[in-house]
N, C-alpha and C. Protein backbone atom coordinates (compact mmCIF):
# COMPACT_ATOMS: atom_id res chain seq x y z
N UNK A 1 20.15 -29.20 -3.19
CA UNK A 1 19.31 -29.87 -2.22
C UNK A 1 19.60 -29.30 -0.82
N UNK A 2 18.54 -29.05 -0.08
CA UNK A 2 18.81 -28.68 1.52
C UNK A 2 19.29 -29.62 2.16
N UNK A 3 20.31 -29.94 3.18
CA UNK A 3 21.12 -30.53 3.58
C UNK A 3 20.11 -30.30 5.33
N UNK A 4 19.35 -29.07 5.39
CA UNK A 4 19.16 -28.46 6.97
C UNK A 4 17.41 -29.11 6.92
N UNK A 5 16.89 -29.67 7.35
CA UNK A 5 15.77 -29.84 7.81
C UNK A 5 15.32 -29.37 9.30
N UNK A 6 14.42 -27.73 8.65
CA UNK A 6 13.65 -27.40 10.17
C UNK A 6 12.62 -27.47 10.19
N UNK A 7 12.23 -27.89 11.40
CA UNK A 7 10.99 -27.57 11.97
C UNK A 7 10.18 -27.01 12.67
N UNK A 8 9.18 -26.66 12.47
CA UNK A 8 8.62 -25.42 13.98
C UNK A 8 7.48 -26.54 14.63
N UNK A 9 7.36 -27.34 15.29
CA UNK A 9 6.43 -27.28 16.52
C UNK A 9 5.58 -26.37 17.37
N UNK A 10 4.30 -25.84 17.11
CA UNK A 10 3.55 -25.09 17.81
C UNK A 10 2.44 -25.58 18.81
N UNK A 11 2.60 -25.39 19.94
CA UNK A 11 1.60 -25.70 20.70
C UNK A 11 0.45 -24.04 20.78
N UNK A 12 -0.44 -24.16 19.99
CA UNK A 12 -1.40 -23.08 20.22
C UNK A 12 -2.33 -22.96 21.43
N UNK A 13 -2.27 -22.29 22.54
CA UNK A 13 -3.72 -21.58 23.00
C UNK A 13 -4.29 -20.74 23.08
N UNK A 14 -5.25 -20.43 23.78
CA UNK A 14 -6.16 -19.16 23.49
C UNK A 14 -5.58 -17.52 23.39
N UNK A 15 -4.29 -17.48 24.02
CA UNK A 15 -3.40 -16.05 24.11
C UNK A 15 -2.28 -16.09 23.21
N UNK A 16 -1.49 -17.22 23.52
CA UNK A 16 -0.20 -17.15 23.04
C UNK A 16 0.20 -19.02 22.80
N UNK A 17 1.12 -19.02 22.04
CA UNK A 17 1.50 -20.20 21.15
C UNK A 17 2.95 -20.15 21.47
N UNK A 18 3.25 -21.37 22.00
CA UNK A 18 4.96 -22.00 22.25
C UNK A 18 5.59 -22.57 21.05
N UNK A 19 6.61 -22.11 20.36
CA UNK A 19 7.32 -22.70 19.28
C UNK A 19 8.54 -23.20 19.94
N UNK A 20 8.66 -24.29 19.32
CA UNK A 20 9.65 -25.02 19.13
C UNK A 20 10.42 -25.32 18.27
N UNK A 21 11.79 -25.20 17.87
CA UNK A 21 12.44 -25.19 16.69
C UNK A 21 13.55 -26.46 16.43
N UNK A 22 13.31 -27.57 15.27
CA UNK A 22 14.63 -28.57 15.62
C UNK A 22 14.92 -29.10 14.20
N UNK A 23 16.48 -28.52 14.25
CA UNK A 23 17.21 -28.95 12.78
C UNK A 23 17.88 -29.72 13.10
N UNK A 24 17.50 -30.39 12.03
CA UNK A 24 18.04 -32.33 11.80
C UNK A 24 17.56 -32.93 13.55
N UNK A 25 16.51 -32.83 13.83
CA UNK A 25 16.26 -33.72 15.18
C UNK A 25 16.56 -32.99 16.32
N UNK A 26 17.19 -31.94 16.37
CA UNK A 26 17.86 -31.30 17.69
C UNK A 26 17.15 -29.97 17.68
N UNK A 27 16.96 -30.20 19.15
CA UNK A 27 16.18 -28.51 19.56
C UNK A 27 17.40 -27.75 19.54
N UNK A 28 16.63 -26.72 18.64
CA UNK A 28 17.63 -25.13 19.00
C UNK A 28 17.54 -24.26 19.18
N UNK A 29 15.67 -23.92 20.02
CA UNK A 29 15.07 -22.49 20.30
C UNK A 29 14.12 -23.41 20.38
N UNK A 30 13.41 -22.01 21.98
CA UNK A 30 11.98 -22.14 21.90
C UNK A 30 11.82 -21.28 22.35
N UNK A 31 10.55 -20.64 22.41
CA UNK A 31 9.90 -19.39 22.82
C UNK A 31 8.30 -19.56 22.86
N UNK A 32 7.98 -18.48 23.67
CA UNK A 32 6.68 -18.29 23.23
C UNK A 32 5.89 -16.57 22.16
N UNK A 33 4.95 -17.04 21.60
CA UNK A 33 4.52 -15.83 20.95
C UNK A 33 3.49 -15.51 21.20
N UNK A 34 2.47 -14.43 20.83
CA UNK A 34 1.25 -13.99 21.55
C UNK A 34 0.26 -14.34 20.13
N UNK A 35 -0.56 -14.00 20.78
CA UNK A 35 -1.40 -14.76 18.95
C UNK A 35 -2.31 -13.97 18.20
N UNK A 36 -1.59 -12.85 17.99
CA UNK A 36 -1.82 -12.01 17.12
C UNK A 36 -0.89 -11.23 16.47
N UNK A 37 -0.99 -9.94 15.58
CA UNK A 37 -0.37 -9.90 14.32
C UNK A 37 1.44 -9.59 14.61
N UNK A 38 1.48 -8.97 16.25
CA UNK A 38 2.84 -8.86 16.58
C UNK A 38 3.68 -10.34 16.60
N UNK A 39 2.43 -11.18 17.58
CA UNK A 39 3.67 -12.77 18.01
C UNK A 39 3.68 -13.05 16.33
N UNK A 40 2.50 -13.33 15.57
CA UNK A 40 2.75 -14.17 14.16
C UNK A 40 3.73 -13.43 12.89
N UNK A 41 4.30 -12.22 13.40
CA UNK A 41 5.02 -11.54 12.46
C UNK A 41 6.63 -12.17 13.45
N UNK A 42 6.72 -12.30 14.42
CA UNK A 42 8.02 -12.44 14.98
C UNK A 42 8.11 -13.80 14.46
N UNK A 43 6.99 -14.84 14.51
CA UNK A 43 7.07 -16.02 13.77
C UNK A 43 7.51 -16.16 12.20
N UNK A 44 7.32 -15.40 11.60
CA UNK A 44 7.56 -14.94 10.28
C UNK A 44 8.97 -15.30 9.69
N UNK A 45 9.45 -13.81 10.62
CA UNK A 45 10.63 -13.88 10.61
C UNK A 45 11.82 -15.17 10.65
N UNK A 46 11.06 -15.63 11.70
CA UNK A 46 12.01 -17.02 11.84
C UNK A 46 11.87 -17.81 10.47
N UNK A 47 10.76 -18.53 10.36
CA UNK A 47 10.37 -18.94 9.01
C UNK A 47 11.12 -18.35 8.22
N UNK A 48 11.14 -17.13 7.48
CA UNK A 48 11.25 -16.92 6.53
C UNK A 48 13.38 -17.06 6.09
N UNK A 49 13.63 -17.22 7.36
CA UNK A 49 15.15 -17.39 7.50
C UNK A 49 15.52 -18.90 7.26
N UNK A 50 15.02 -19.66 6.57
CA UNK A 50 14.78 -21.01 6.86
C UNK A 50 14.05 -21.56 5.22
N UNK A 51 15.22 -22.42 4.39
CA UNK A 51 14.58 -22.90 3.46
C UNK A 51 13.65 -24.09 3.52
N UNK A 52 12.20 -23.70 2.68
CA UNK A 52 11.18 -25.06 3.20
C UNK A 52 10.69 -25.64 4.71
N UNK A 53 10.63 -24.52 5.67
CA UNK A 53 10.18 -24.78 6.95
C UNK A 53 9.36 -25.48 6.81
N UNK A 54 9.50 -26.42 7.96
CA UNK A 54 8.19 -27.61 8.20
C UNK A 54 7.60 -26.99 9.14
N UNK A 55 6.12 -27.05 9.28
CA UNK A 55 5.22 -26.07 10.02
C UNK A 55 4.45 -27.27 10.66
N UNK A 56 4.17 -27.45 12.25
CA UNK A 56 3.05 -28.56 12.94
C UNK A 56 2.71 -27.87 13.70
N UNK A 57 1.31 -27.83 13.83
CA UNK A 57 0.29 -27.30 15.24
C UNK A 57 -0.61 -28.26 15.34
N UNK A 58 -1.40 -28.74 16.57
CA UNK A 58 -2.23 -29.44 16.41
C UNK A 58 -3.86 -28.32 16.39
N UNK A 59 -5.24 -29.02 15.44
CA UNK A 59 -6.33 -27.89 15.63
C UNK A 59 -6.91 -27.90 16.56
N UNK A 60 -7.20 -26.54 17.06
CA UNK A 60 -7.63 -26.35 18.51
C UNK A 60 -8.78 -25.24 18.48
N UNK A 61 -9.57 -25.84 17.12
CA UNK A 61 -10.66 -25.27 16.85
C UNK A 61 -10.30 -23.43 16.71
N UNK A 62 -10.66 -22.40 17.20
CA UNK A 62 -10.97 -21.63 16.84
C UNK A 62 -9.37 -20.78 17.22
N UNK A 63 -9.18 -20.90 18.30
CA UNK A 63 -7.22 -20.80 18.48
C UNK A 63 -6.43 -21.05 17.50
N UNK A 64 -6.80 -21.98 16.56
CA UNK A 64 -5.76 -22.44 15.98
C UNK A 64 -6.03 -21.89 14.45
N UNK A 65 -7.07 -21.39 14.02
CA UNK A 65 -7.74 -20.90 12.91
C UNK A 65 -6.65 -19.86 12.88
N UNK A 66 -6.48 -18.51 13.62
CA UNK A 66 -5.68 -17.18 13.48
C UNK A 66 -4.27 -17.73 12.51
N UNK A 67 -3.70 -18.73 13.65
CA UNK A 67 -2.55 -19.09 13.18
C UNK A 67 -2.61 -19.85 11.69
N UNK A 68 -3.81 -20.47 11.02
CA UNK A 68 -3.35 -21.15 10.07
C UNK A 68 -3.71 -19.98 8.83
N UNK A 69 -4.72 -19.20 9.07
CA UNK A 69 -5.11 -17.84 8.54
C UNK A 69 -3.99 -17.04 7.86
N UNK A 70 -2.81 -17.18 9.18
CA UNK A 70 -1.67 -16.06 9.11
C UNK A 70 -0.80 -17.21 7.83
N UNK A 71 -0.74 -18.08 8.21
CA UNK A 71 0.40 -19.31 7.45
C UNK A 71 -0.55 -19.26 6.10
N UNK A 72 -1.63 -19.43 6.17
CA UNK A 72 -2.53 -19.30 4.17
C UNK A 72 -2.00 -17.94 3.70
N UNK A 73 -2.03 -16.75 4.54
CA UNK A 73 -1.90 -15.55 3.96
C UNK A 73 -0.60 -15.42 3.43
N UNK A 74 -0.08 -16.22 4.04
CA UNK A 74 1.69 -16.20 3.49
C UNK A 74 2.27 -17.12 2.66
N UNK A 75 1.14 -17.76 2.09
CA UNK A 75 1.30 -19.33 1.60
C UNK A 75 2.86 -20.16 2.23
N UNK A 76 2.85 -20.17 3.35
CA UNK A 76 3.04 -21.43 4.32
C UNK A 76 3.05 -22.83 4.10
N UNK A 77 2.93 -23.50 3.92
CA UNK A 77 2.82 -25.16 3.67
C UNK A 77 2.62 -25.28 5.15
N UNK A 78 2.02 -26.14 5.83
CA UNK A 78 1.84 -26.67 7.47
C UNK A 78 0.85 -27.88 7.36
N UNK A 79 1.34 -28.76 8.20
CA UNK A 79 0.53 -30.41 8.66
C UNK A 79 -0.17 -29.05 9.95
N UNK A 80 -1.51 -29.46 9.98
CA UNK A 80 -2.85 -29.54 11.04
C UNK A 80 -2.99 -30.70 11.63
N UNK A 81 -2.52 -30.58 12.67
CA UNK A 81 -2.79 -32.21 13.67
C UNK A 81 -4.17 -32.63 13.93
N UNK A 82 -4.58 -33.58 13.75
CA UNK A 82 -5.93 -33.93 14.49
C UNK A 82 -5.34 -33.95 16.32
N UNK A 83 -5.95 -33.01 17.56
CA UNK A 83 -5.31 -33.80 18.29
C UNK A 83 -4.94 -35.26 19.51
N UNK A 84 -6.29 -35.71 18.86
CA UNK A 84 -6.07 -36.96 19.15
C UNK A 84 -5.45 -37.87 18.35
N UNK A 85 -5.08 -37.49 17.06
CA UNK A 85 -4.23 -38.37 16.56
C UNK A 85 -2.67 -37.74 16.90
N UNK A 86 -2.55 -37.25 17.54
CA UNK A 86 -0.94 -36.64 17.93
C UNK A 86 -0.92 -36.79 19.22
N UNK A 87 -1.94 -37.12 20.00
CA UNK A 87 -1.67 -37.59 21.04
C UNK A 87 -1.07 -38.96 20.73
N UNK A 88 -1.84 -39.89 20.07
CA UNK A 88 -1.78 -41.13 19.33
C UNK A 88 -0.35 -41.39 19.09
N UNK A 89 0.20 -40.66 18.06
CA UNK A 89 1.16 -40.68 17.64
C UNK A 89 2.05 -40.41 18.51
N UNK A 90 2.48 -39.76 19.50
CA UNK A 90 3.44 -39.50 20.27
C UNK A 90 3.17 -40.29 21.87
N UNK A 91 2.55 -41.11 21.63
CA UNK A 91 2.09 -42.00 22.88
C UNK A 91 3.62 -42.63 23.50
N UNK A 92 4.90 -43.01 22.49
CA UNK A 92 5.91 -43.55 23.03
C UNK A 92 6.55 -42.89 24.05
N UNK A 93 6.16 -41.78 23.80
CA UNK A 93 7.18 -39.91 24.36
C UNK A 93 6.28 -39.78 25.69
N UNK A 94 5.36 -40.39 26.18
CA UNK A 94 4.11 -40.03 27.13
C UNK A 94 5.11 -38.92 28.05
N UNK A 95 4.61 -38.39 28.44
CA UNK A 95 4.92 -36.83 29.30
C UNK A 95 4.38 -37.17 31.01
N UNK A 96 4.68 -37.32 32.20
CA UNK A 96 3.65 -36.57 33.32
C UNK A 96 3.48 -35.35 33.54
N UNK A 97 4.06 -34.66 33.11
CA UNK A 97 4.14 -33.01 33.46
C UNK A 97 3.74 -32.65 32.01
N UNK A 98 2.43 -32.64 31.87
CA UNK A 98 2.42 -32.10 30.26
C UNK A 98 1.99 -30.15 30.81
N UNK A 99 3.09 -29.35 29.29
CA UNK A 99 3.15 -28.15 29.34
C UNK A 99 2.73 -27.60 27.67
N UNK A 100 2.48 -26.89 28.06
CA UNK A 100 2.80 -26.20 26.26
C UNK A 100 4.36 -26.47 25.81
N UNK A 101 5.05 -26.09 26.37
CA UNK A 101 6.48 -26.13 26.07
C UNK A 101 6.69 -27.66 25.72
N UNK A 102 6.45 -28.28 26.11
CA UNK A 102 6.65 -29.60 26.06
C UNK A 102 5.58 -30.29 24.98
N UNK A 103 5.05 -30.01 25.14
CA UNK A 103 3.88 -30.24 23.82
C UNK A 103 4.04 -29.59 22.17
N UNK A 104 5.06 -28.83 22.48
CA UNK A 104 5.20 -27.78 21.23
C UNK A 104 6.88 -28.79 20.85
N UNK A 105 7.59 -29.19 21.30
CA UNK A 105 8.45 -30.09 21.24
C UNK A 105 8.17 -31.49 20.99
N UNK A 106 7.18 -32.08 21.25
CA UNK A 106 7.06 -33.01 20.88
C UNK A 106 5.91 -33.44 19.55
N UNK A 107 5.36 -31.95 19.44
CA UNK A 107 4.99 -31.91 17.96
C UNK A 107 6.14 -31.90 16.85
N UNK A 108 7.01 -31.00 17.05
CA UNK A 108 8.50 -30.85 16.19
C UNK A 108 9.43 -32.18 16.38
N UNK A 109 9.19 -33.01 17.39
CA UNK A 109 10.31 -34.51 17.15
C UNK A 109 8.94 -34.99 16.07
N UNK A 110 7.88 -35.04 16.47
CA UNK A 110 6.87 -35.95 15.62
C UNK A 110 7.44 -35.97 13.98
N UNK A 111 7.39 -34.62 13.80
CA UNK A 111 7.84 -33.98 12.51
C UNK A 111 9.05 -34.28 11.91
N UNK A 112 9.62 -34.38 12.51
CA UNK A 112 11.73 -34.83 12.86
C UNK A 112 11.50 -35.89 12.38
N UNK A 113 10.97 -36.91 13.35
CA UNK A 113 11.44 -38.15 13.29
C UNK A 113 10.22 -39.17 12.07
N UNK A 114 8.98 -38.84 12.21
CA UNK A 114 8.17 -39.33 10.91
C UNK A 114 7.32 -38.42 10.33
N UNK A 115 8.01 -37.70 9.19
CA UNK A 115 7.23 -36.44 8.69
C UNK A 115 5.68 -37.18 8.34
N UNK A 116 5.06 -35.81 8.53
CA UNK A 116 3.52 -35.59 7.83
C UNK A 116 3.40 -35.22 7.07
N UNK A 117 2.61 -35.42 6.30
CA UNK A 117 2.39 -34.61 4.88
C UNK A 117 1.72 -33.27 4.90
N UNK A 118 2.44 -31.88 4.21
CA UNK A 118 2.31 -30.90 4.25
C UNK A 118 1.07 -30.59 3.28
N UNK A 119 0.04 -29.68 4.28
CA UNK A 119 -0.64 -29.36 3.44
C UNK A 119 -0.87 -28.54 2.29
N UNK A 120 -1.93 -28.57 1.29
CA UNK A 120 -1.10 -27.16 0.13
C UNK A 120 -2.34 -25.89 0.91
N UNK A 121 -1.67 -24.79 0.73
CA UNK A 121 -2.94 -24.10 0.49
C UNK A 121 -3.70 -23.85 -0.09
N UNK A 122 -5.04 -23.89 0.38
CA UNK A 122 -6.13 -23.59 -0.30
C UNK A 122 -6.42 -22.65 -1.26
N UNK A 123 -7.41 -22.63 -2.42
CA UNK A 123 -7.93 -20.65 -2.85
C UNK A 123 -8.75 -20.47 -1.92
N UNK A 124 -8.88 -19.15 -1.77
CA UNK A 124 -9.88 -18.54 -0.97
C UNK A 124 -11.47 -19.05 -0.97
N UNK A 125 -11.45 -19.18 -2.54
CA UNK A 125 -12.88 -19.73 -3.33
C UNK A 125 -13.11 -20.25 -2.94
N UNK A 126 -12.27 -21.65 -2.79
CA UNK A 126 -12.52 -23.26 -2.25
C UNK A 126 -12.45 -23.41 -1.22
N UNK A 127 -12.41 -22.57 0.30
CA UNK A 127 -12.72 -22.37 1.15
C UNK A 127 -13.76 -21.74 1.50
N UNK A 128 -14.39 -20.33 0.87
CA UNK A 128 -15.61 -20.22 0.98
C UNK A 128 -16.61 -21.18 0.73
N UNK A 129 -16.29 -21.82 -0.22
CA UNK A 129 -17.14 -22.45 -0.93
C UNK A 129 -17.70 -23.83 -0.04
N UNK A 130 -16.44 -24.66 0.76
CA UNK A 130 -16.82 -25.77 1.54
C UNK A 130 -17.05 -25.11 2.92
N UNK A 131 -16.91 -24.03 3.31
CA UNK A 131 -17.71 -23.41 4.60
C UNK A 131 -19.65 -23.25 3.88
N UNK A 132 -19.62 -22.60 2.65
CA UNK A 132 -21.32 -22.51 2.44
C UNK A 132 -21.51 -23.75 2.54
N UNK A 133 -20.99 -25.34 1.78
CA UNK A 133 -21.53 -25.94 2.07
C UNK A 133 -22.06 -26.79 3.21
N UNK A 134 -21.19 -26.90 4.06
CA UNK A 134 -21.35 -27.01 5.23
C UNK A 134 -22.09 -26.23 6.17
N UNK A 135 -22.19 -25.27 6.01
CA UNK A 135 -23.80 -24.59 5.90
C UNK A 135 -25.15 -24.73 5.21
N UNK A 136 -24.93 -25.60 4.16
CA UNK A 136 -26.18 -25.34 3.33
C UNK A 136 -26.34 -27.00 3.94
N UNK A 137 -25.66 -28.24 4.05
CA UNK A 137 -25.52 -29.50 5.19
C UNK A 137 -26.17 -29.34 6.40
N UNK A 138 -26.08 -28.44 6.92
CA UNK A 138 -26.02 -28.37 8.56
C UNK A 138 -27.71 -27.85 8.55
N UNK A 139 -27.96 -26.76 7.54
CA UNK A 139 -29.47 -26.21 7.57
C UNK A 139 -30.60 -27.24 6.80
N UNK A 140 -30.06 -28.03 5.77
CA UNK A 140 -30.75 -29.09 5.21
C UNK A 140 -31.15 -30.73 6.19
N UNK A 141 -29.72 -31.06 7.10
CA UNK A 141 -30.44 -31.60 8.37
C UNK A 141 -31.08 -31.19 9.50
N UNK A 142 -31.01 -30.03 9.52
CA UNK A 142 -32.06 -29.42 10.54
C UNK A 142 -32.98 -29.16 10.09
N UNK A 143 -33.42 -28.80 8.74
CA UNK A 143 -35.17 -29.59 8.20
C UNK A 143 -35.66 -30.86 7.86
């Protein structure tokens, strides 16, 4: 049994993504990465040094797609925040100075302190498949 519970906290935006790292509850790195194939391979690395990483980002629509892209391609396990429900959820922690850095940390206590349930990855299939439909939805109410 793992005795080490980590977590990565990511605050994603449009360039680059702040990780946050905390075993058993305690920060022990943060950084930022760029958000493409160089920052998400340095991310890798970390992960992959790490049994059963817990993975949190909140979705930030099309920003946050690359990164979950890179985590499916690697079959990853990761919670997708709604982010108004992680605002929600971390309402006790309220911030005045909200940062990425700080936002990417308080996704990883979220995680720490009341896990989410990890998602599985998808097949490819079953992702094409609920993007057509949601296309074939979207063109059927617009007639």
């Amino acid at each position: 049994m793992d005795l080490l519970k980590t977590v990565f906290g990511i605050d994603v935006s449009s360039r680059k993504s702040n990780v946050c790292i905390m075993v058993n509850g305690q920060k022990v790195n943060d950084y930022a990465i760029s958000n493409d194939m160089v920052g998400f391979h340095q991310l890798l690395g970390d992960l992959k040094q790490v049994t059963k990483p817990q993975i949190i980002f909140e979705a930030t629509g099309v920003y946050s797609r690359r990164l979950q892209a890179f985590l499916d391609m690697h079959e990853l396990r990761y919670v997708m925040m709604n982010p108004l429900e992680a605002k929600r959820k971390t309402k006790d922690d309220l911030h005045q100075n909200k940062t990425d850095k700080l936002d990417a940390l308080y996704l990883a206590k979220l995680q720490s302190e009341h896990p989410q349930r990890l998602a599985y990855v998808q097949n490819k299939e079953y992702q094409e498949l609920m993007a057509n439909n949601r296309i074939y939805e979207q063109a059927s109410h617009d007639l």
